[in-house]
N, C-alpha and C. Protein backbone atom coordinates (compact mmCIF):
# COMPACT_ATOMS: atom_id res chain seq x y z
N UNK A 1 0.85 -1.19 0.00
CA UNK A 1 0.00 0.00 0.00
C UNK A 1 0.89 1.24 0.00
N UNK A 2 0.61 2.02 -0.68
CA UNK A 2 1.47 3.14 -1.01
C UNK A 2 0.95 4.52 0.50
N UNK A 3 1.94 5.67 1.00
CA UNK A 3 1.96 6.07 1.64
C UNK A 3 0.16 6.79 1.59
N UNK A 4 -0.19 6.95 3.03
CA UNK A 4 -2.16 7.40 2.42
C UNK A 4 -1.97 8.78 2.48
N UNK A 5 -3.41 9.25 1.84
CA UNK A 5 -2.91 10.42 1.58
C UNK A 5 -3.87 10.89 2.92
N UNK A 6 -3.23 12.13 3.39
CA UNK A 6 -3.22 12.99 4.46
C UNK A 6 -1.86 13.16 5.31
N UNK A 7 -0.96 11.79 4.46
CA UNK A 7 0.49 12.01 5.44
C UNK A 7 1.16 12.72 4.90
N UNK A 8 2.48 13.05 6.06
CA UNK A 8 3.21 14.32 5.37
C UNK A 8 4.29 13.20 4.50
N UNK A 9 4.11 14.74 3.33
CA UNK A 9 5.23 13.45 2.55
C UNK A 9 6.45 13.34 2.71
N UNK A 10 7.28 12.42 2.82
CA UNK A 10 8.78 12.41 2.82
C UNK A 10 9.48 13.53 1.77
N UNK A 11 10.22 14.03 2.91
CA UNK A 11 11.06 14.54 1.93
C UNK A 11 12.43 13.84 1.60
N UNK A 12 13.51 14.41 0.43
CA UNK A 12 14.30 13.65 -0.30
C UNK A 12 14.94 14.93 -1.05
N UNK A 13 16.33 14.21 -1.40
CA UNK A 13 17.11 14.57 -2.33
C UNK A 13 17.65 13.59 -2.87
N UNK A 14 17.62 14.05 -4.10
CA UNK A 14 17.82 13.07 -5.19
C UNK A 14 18.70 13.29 -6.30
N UNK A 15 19.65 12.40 -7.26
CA UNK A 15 19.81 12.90 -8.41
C UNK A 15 19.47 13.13 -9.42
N UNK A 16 19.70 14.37 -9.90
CA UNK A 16 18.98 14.33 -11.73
C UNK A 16 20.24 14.91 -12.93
N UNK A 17 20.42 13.93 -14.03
CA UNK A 17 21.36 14.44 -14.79
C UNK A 17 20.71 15.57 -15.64
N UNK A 18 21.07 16.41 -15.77
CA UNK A 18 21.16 17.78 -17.19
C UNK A 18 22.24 18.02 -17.92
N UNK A 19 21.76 19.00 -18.71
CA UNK A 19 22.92 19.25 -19.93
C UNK A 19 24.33 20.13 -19.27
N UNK A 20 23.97 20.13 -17.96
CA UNK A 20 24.72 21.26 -17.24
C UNK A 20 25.64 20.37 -15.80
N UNK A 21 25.17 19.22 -15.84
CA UNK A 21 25.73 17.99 -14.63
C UNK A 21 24.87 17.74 -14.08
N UNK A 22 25.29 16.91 -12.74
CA UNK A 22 24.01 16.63 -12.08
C UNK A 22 23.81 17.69 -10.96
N UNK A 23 22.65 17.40 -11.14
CA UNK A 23 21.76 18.25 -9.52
C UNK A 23 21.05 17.46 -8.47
N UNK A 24 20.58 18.56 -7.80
CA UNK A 24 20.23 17.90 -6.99
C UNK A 24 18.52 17.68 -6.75
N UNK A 25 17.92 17.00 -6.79
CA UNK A 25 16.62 17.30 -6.93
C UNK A 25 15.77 16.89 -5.50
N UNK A 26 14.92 18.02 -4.25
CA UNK A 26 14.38 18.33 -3.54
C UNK A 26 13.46 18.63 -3.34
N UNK A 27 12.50 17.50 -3.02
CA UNK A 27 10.65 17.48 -3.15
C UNK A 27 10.41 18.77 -2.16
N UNK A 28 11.04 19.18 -0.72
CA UNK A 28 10.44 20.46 -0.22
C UNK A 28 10.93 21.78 -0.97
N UNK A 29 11.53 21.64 -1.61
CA UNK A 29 11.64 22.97 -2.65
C UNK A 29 10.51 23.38 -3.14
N UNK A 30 9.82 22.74 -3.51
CA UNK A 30 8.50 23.31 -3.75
C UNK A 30 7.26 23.14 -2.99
N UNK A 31 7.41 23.54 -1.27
CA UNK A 31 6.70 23.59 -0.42
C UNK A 31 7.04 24.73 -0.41
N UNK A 32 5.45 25.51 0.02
CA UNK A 32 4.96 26.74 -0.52
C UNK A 32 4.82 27.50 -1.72
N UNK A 33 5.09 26.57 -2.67
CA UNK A 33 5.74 27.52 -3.85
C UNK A 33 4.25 26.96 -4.43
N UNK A 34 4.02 25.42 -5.11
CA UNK A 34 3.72 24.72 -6.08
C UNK A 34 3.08 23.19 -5.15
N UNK A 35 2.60 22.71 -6.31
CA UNK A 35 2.30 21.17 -5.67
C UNK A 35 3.14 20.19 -7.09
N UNK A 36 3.00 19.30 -6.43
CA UNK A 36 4.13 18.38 -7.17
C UNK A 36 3.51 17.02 -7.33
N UNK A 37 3.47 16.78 -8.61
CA UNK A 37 3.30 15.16 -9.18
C UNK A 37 4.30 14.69 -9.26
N UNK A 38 4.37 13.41 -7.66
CA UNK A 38 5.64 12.73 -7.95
C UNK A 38 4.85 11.21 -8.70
N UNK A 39 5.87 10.92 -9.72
CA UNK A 39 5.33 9.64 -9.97
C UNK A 39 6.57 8.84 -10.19
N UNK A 40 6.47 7.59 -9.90
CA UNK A 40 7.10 6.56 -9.71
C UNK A 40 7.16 5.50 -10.75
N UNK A 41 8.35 4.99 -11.69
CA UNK A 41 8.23 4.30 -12.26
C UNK A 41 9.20 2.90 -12.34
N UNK A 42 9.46 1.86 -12.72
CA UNK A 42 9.69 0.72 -12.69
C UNK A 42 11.30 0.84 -13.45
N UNK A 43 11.36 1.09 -14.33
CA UNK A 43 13.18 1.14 -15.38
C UNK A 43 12.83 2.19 -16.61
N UNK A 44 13.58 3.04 -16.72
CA UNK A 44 14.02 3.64 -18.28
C UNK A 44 14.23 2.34 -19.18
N UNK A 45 14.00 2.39 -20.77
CA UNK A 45 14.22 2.03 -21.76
C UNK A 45 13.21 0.70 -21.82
N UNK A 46 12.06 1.30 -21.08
CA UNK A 46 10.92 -0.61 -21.35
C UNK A 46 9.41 0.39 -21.80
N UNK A 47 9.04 -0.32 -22.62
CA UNK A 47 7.63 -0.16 -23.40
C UNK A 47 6.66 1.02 -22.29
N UNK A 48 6.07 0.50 -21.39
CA UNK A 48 4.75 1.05 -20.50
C UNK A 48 5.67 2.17 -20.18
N UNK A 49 6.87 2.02 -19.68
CA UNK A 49 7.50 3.25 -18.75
C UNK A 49 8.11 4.31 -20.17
N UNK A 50 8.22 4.18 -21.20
CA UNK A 50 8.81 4.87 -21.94
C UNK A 50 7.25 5.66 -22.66
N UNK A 51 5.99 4.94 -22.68
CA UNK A 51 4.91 5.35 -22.77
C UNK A 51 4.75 6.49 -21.94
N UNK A 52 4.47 5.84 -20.96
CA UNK A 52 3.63 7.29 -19.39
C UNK A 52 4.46 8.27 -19.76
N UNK A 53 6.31 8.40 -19.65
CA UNK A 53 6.61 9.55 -19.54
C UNK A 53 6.76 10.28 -20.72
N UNK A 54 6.79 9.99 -22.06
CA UNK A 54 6.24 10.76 -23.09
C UNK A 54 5.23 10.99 -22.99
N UNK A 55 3.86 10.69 -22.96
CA UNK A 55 2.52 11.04 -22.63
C UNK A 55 3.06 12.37 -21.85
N UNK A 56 3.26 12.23 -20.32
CA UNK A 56 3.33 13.05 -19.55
C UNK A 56 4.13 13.94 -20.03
N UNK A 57 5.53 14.31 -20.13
CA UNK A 57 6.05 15.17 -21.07
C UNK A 57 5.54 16.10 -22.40
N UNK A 58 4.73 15.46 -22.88
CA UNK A 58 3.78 16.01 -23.94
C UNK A 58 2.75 17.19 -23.11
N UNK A 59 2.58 16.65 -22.17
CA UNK A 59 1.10 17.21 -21.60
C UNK A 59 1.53 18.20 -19.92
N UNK A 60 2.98 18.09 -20.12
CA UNK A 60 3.55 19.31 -18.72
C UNK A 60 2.72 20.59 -18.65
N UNK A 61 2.30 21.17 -19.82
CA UNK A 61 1.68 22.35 -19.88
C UNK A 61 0.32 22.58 -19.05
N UNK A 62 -0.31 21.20 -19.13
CA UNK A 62 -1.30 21.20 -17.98
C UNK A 62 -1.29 20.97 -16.81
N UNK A 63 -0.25 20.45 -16.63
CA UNK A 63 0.27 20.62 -14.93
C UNK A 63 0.46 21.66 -14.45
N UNK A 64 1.56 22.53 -15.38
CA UNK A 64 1.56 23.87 -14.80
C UNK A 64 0.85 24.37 -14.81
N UNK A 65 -0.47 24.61 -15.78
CA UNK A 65 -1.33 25.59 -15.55
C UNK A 65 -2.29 24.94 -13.97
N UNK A 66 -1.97 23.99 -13.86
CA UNK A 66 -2.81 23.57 -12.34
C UNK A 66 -1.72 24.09 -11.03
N UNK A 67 -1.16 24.46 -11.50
CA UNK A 67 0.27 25.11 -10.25
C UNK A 67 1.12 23.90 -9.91
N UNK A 68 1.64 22.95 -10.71
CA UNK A 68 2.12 21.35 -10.62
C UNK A 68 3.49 21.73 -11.25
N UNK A 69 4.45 20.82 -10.36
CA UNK A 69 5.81 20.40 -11.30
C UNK A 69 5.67 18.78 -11.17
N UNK A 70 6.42 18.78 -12.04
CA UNK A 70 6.29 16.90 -11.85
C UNK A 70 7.91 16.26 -11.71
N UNK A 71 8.03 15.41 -11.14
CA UNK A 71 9.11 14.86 -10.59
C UNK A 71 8.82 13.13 -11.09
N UNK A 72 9.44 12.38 -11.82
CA UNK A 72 9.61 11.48 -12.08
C UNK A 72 10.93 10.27 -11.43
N UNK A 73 10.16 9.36 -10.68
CA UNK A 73 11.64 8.70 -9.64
C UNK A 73 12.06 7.20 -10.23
N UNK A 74 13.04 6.68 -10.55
CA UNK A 74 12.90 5.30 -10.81
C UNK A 74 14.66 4.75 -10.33
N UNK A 75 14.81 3.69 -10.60
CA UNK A 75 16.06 2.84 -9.52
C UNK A 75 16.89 3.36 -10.56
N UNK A 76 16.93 3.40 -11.73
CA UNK A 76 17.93 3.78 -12.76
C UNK A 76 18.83 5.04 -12.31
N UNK A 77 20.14 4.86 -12.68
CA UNK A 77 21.67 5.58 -12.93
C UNK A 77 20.60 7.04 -12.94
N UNK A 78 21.13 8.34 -12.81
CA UNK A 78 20.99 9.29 -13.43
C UNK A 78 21.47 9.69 -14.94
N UNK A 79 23.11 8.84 -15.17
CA UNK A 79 23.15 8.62 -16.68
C UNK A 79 22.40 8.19 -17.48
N UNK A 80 21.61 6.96 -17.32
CA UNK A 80 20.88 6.28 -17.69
C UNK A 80 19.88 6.87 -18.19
N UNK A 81 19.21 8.00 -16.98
CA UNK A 81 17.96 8.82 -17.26
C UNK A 81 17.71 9.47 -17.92
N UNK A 82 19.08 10.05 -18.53
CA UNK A 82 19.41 11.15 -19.34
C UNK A 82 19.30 10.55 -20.64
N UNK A 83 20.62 9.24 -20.72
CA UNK A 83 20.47 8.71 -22.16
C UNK A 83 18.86 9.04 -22.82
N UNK A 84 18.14 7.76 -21.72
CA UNK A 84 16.52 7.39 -22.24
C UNK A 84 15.76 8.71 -22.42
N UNK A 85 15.75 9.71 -21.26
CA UNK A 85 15.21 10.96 -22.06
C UNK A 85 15.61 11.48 -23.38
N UNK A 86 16.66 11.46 -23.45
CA UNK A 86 17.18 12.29 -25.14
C UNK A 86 16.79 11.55 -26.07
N UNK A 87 17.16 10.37 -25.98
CA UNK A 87 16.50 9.12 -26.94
C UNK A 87 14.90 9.34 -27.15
N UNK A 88 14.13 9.71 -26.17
CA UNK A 88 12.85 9.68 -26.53
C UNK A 88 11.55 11.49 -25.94
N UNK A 89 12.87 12.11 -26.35
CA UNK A 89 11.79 13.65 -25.91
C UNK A 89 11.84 14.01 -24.86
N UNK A 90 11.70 13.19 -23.68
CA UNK A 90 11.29 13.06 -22.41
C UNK A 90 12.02 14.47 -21.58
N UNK A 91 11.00 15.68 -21.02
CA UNK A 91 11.62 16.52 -21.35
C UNK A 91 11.04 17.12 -19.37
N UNK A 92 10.44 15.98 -18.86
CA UNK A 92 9.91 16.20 -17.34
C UNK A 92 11.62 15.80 -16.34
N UNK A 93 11.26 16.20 -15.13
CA UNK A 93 12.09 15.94 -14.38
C UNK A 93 12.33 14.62 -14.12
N UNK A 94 13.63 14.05 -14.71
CA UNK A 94 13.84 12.24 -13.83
C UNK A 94 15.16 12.49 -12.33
N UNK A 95 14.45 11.77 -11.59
CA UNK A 95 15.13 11.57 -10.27
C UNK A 95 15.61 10.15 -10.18
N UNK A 96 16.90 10.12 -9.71
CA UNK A 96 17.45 8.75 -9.19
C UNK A 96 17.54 8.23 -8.05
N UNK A 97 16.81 6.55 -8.12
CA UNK A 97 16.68 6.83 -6.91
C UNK A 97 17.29 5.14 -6.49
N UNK A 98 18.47 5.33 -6.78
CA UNK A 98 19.48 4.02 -6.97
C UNK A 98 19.48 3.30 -5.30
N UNK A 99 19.31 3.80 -4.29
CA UNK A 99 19.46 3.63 -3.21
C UNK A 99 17.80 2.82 -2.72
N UNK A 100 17.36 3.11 -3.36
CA UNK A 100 15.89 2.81 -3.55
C UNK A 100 15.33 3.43 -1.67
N UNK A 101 15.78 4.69 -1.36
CA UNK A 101 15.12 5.08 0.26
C UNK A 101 13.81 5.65 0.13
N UNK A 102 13.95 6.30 -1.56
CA UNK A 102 12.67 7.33 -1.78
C UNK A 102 11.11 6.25 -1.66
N UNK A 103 11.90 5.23 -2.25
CA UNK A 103 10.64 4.48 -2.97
C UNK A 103 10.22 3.48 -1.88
N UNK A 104 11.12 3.19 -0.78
CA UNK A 104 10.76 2.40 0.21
C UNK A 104 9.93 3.72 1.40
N UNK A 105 10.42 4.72 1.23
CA UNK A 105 9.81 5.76 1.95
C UNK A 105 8.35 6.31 1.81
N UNK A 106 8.22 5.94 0.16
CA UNK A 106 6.44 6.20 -0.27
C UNK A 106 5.94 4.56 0.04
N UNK A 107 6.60 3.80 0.40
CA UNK A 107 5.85 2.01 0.56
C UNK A 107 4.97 2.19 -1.07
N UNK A 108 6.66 1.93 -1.73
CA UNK A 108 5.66 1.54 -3.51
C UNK A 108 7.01 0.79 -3.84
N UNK A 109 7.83 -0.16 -3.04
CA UNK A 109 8.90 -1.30 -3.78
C UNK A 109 7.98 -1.86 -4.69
N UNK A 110 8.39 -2.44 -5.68
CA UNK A 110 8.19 -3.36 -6.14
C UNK A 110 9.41 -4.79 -6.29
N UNK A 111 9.17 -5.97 -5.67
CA UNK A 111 10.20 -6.74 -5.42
C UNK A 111 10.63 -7.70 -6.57
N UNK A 112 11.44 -7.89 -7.10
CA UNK A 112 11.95 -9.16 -7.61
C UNK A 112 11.11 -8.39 -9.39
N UNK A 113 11.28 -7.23 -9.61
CA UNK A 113 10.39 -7.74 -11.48
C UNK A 113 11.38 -7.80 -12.05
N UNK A 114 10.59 -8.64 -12.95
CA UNK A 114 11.10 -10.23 -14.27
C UNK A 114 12.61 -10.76 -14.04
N UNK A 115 12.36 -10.85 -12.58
CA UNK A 115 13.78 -11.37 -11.82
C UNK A 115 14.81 -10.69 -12.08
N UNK A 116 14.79 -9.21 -12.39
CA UNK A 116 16.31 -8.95 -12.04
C UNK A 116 16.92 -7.74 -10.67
N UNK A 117 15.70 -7.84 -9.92
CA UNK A 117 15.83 -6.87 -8.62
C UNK A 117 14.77 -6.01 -8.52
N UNK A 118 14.51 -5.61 -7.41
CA UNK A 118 14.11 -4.35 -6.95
C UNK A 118 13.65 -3.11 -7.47
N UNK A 119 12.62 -2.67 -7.77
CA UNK A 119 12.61 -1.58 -8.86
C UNK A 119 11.31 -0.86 -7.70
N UNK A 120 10.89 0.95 -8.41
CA UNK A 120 10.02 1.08 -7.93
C UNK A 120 8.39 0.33 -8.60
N UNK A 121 7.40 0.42 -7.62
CA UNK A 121 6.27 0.02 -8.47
C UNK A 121 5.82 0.81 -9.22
N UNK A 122 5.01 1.18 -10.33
CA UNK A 122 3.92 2.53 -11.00
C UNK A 122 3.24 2.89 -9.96
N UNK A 123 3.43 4.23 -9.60
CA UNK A 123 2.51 4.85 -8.48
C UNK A 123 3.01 6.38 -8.65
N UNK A 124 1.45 6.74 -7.95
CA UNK A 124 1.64 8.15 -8.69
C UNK A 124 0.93 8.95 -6.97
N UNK A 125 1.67 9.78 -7.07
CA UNK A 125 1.47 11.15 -6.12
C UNK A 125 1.08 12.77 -6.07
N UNK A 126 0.23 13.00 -5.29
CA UNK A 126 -0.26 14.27 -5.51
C UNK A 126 0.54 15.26 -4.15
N UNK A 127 1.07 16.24 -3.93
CA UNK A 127 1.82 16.28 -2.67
C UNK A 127 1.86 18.04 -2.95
N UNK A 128 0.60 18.57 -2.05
CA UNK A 128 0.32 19.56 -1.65
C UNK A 128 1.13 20.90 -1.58
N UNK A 129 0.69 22.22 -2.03
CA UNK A 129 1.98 23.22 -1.52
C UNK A 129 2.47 22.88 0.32
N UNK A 130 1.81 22.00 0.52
CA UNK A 130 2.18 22.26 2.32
C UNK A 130 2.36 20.88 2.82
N UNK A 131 2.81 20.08 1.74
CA UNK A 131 4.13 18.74 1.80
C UNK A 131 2.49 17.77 2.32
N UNK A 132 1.69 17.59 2.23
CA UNK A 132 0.67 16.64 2.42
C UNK A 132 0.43 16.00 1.49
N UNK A 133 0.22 14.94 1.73
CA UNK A 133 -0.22 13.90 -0.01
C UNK A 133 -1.55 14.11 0.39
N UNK A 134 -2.05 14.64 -1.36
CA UNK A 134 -4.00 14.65 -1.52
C UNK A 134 -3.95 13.85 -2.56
N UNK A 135 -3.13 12.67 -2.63
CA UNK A 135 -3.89 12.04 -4.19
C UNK A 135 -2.68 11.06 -3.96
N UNK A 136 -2.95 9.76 -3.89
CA UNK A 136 -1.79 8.33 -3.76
C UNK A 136 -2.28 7.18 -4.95
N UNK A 137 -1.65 6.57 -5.39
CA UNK A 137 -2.24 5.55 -6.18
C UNK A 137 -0.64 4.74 -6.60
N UNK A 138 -0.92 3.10 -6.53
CA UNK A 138 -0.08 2.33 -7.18
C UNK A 138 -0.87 1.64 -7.48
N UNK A 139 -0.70 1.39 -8.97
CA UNK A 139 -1.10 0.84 -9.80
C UNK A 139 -1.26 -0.73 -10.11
N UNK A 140 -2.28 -1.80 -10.30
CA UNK A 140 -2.19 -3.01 -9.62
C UNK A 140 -1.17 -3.91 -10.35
N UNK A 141 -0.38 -3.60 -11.12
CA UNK A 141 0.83 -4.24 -12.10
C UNK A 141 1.45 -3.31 -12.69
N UNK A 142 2.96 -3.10 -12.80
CA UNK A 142 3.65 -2.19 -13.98
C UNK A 142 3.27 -1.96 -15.03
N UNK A 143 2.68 -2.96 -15.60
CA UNK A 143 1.82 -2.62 -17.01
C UNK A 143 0.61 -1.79 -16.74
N UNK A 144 0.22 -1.30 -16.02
CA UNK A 144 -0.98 -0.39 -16.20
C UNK A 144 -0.37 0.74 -15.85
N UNK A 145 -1.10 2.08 -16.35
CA UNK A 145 -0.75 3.37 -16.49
C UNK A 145 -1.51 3.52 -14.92
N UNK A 146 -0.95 4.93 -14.08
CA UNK A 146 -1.87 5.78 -13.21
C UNK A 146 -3.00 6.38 -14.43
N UNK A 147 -3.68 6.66 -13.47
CA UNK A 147 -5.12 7.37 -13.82
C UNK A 147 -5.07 9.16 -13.95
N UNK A 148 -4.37 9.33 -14.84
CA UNK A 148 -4.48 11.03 -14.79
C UNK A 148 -5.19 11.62 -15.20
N UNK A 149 -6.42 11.71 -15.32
CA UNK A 149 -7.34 12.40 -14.92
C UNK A 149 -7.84 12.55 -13.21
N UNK A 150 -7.61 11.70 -12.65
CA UNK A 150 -7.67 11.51 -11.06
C UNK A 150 -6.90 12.54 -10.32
N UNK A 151 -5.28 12.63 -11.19
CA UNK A 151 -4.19 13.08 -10.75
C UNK A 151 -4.70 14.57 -11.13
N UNK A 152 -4.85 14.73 -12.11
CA UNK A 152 -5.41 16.43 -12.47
C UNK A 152 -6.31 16.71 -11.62
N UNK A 153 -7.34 15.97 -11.46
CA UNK A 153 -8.70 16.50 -10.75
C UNK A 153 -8.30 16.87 -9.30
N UNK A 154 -7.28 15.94 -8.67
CA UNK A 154 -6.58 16.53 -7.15
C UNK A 154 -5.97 17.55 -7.30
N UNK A 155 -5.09 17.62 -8.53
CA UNK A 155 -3.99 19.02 -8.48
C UNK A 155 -5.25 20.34 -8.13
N UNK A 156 -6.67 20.09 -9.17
CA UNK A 156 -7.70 21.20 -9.60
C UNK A 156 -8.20 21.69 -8.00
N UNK A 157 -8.19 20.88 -7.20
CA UNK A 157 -9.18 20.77 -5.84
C UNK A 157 -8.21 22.09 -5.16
């Protein structure tokens, strides 16, 4: 079961590669500012996960106009993240989260997929200007997408 929503959300720092090195990427940075779609995905360079975040990348413009940044977390390298973004558009924030603390911290592991370790599960987060989750969801298999329209309709509230 993924963290419920009314809890405060973990905070984290994380890595993210750019054209400029890496940074550092900090879910309370945007407490008070913004609310933040964190979503959680399984590996760079596989079918469903290379889906959602083009979709989502395509469609950033409506996040922001809901006052949203989006933060994307998965077990993959930060090199890695970078390659697979350039390779495919992907133009949202990816976070690394090789240590896997973030993803054991939202309770969304996913254990053992297609036997080669530990990955996060698909799960998606809504996380308030004032660090509260209003919107939790993991998804009942990696192959299924979150529900974003769900995810918009919390950012809208």
């Amino acid at each position: 079961m993924p963290l419920a929503v009314g809890s405060k959300a973990p905070d984290f720092v994380l890595k993210s590669k750019t054209a400029d090195g890496l940074r550092d990427i900090k879910l309370s940075d945007n407490f008070g500012k913004k609310q933040t779609v964190l979503l959680f995905f399984p590996l760079a360079f596989t079918s469903v996960c290379t889906e959602e975040m083009c979709d989502t990348s395509g469609g950033l413009s409506d996040y922001e106009a809901l006052g949203a940044s989006v933060i994307a977390v998965s077990v993959d390298s930060p090199f890695a993240q970078e390659a697979w973004a350039k390779a495919n558009g992907i133009k949202l924030t990816l976070a690394s989260d090789l240590n896997k603390t973030v993803i054991k911290a939202y309770d969304v592991l996913f254990p053992g997929l297609a036997g080669i370790g530990d990955t996060a599960a698909r799960a998606a987060f809504v996380i308030g200007k004032d660090g509260v989750v209003k919107y939790a969801e993991q998804t009942p298999t990696p192959k299924d997408l979150p529900h974003f329209e769900a995810i918009k309709a919390a950012l809208a509230k």
